[in-house]
C-alpha atoms as a PDB file:
ATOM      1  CA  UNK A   1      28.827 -21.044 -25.189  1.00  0.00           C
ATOM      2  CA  UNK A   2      25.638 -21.336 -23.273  1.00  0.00           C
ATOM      3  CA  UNK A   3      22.620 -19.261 -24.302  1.00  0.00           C
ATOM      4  CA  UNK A   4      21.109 -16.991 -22.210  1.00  0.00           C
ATOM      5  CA  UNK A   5      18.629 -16.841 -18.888  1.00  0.00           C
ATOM      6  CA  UNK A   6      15.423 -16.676 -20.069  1.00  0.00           C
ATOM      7  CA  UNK A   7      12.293 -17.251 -17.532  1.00  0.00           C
ATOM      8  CA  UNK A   8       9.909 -18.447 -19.079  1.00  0.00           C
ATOM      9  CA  UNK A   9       7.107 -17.484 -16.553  1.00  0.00           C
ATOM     10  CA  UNK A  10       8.486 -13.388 -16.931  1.00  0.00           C
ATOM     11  CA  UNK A  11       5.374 -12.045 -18.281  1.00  0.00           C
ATOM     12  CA  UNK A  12       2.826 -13.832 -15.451  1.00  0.00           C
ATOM     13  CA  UNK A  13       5.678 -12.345 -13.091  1.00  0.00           C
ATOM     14  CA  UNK A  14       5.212  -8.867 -14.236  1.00  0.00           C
ATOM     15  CA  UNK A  15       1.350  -9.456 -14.351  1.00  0.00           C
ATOM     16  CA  UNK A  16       1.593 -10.327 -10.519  1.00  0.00           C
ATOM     17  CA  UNK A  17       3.611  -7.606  -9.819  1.00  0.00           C
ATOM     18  CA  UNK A  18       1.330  -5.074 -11.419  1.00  0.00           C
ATOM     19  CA  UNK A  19      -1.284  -6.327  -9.413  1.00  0.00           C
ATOM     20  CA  UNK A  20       0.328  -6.187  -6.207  1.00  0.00           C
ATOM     21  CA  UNK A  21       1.263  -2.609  -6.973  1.00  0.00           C
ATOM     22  CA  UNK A  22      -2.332  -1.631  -7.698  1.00  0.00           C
ATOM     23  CA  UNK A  23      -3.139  -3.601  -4.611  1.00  0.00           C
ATOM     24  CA  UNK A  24      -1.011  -1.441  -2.704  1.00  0.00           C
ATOM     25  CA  UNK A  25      -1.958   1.470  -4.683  1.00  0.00           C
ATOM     26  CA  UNK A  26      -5.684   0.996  -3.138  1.00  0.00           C
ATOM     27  CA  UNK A  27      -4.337   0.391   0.354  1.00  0.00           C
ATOM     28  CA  UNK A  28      -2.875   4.062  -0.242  1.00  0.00           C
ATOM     29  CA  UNK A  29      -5.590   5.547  -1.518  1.00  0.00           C
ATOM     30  CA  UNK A  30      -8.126   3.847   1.578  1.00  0.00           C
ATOM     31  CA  UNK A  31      -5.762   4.940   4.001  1.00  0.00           C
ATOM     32  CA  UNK A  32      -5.887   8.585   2.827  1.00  0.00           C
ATOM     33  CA  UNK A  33      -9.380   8.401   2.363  1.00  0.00           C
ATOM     34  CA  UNK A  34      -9.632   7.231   6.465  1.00  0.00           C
ATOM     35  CA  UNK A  35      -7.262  10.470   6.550  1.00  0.00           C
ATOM     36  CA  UNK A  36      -9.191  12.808   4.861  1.00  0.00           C
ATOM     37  CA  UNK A  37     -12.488  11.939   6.732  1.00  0.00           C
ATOM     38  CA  UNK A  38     -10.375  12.350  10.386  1.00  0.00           C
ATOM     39  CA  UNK A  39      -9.213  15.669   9.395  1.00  0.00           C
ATOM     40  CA  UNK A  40     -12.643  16.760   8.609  1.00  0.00           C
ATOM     41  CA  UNK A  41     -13.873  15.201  11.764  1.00  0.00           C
ATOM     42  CA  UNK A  42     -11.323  17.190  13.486  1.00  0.00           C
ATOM     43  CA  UNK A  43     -12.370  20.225  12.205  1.00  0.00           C
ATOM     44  CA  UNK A  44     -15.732  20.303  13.137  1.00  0.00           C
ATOM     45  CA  UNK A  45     -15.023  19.323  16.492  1.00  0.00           C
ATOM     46  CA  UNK A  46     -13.342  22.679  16.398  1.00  0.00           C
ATOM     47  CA  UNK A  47     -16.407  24.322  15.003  1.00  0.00           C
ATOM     48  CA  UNK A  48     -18.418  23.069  17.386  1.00  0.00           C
ATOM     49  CA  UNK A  49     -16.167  23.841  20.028  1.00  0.00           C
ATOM     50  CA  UNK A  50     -15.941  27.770  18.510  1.00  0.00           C
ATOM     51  CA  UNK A  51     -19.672  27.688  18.362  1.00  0.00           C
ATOM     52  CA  UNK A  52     -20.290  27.004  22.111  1.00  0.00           C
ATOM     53  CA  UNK A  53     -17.577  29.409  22.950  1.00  0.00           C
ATOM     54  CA  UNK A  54     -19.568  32.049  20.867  1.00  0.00           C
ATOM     55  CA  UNK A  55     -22.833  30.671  22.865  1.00  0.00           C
ATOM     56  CA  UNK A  56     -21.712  30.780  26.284  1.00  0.00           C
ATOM     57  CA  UNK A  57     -20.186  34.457  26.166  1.00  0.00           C
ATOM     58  CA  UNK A  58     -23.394  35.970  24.644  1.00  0.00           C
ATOM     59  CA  UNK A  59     -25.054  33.750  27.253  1.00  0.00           C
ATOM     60  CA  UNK A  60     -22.665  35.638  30.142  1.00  0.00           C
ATOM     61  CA  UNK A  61     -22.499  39.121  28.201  1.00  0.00           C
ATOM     62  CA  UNK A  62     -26.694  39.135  27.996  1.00  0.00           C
ATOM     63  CA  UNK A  63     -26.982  39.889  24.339  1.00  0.00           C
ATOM     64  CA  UNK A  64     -27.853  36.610  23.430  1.00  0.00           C
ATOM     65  CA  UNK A  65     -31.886  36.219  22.265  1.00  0.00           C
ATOM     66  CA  UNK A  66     -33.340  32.646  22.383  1.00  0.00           C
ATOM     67  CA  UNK A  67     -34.088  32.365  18.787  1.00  0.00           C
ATOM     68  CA  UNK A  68     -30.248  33.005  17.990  1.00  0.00           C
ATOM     69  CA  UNK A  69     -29.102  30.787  20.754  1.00  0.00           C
ATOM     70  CA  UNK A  70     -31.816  27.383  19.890  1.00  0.00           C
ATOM     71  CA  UNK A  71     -30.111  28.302  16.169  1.00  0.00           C
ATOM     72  CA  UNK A  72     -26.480  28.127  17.800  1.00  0.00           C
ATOM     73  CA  UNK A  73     -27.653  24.913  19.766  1.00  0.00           C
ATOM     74  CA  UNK A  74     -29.677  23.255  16.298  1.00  0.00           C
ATOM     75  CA  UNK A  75     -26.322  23.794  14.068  1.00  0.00           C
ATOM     76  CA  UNK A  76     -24.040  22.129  16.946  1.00  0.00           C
ATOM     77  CA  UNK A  77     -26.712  19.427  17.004  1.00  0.00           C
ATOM     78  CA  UNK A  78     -26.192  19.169  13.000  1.00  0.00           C
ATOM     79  CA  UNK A  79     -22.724  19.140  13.389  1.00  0.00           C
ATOM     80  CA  UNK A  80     -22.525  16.487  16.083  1.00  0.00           C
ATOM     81  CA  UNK A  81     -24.842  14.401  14.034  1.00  0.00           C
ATOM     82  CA  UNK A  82     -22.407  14.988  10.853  1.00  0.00           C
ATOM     83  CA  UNK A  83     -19.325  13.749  13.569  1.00  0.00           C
ATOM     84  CA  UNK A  84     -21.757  10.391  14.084  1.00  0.00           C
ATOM     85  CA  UNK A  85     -22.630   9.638  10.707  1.00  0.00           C
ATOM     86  CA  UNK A  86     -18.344  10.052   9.500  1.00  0.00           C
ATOM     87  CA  UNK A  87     -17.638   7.973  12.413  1.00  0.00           C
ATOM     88  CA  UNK A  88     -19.690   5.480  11.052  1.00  0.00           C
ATOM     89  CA  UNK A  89     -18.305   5.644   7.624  1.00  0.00           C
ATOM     90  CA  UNK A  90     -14.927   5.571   8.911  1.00  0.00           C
ATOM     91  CA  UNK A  91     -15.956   2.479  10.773  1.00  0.00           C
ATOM     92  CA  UNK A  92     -17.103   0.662   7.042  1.00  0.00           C
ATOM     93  CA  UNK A  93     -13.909   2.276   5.862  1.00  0.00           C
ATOM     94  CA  UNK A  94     -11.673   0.487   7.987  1.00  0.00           C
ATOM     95  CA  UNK A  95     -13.583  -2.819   7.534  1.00  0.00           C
ATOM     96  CA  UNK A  96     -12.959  -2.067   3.695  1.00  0.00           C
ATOM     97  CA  UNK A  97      -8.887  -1.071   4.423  1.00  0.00           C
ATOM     98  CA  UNK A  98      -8.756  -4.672   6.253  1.00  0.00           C
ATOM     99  CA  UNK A  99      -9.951  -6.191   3.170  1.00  0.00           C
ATOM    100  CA  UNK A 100      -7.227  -4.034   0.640  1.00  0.00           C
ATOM    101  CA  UNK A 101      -4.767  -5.629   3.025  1.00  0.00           C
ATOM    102  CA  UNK A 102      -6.096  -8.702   2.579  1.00  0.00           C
ATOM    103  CA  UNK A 103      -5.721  -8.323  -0.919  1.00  0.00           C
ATOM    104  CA  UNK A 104      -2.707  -7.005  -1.209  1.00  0.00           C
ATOM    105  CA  UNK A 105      -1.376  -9.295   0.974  1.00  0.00           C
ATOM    106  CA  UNK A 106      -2.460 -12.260  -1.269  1.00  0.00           C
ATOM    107  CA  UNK A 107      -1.428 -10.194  -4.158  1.00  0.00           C
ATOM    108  CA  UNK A 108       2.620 -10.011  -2.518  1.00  0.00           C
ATOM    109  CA  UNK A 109       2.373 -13.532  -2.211  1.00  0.00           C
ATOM    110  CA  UNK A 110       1.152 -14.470  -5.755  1.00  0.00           C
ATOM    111  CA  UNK A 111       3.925 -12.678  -6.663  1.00  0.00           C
ATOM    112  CA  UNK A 112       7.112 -13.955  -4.491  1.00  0.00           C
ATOM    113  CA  UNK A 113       6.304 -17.364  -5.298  1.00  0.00           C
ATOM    114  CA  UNK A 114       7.052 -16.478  -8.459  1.00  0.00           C
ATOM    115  CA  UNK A 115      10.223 -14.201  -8.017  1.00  0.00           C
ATOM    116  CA  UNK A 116      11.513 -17.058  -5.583  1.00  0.00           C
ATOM    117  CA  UNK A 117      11.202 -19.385  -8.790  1.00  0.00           C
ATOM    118  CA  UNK A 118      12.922 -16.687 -11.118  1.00  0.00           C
ATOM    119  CA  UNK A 119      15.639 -16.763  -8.443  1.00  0.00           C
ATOM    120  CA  UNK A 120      15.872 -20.422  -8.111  1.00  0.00           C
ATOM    121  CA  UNK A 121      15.856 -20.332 -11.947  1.00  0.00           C
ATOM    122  CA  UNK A 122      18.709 -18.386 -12.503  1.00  0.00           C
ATOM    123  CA  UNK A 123      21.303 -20.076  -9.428  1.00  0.00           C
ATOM    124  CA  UNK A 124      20.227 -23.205 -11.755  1.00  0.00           C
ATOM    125  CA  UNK A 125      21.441 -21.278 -15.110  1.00  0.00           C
ATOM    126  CA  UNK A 126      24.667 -19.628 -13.318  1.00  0.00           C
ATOM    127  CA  UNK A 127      25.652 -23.215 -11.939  1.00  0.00           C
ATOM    128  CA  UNK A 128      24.995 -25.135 -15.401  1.00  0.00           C
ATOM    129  CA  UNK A 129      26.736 -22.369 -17.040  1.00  0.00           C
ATOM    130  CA  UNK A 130      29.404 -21.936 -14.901  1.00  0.00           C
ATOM    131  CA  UNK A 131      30.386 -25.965 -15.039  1.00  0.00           C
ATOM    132  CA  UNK A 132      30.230 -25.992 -18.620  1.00  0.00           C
ATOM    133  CA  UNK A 133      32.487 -22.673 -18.399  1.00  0.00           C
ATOM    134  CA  UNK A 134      34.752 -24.730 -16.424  1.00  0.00           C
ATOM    135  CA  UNK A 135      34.437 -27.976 -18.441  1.00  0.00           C
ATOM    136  CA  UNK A 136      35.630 -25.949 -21.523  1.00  0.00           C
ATOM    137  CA  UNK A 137      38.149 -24.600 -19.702  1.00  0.00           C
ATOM    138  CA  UNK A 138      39.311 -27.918 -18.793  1.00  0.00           C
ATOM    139  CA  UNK A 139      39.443 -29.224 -21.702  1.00  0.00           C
ATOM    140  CA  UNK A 140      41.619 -26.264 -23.320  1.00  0.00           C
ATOM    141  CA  UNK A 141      43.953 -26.550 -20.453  1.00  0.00           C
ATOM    142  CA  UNK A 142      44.149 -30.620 -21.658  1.00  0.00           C
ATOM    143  CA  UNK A 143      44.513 -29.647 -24.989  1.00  0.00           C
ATOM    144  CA  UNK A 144      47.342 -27.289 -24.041  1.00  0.00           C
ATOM    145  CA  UNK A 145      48.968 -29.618 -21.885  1.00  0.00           C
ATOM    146  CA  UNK A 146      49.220 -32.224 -24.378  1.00  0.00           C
ATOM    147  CA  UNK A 147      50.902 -29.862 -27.104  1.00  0.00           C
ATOM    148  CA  UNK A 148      54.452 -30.297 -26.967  1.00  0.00           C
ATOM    149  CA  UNK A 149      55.987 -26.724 -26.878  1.00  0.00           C
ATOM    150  CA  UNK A 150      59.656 -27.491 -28.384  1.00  0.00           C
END
């Protein structure tokens, strides 16, 4: 009877796959990050889009004083500046995302040249086991064949 499959590389396969899963793991987490810094951008857009709605009717109703509306102006100002500066960390964000793929990418591919060996591993076991299956059952069926059943 033939022992059986063992890899011998199975613990460097699981270490590869554990990386590959935190590399993808860090993708995820860059890509919500990129999300969560879009949303944000999104909303103040809307603030500053409230904001000069609030401007422009006190501008047309008359009970707008300059002091309130240079205020209005400074904080959309602030908040345009705020849209800038997350644009530009989105932009290092992105670069850093391209690198996680990178990585992970790498990481996937450490890994599959392993599995692909595993797999090529064990169609080697099945096929030596299987003709050595067969090879015993050949030689029962001779054995058989040459008792004489009278």
């Amino acid at each position: 009877m033939a022992r059986r499959f063992q890899f011998r590389l199975e613990t460097l396969l699981r270490v590869r796959q554990l990386r590959e899963r935190e590399a993808k793991r860090n993708v995820a987490a860059q890509r919500a990050e990129i999300a969560r810094l879009d949303r944000l951008n999104e909303q103040t857009a809307e603030e500053i889009a409230r904001q000069q709605e609030i401007l422009l009717q006190g501008q047309q109703r008359g009970v707008l004083d300059p002091l309130t509306l240079q205020r209005g102006r400074a904080w959309i100002g602030h908040l345009r500046r705020t849209i800038a500066q997350r644009h530009v960390q989105r932009a290092e964000m992105v670069s850093r995302l391209r690198e996680l793929q990178a990585l992970w990418h790498a990481a996937r591919t450490q890994a599959l040249i392993i599995e692909k060996l595993r797999e090529r591993r064990w169609t080697e076991y099945r096929r030596t086991r299987d003709r050595q299956e067969q090879a015993a059952a050949d030689e029962l069926a001779q054995q058989l064949h040459g008792y004489d059943l009278r």
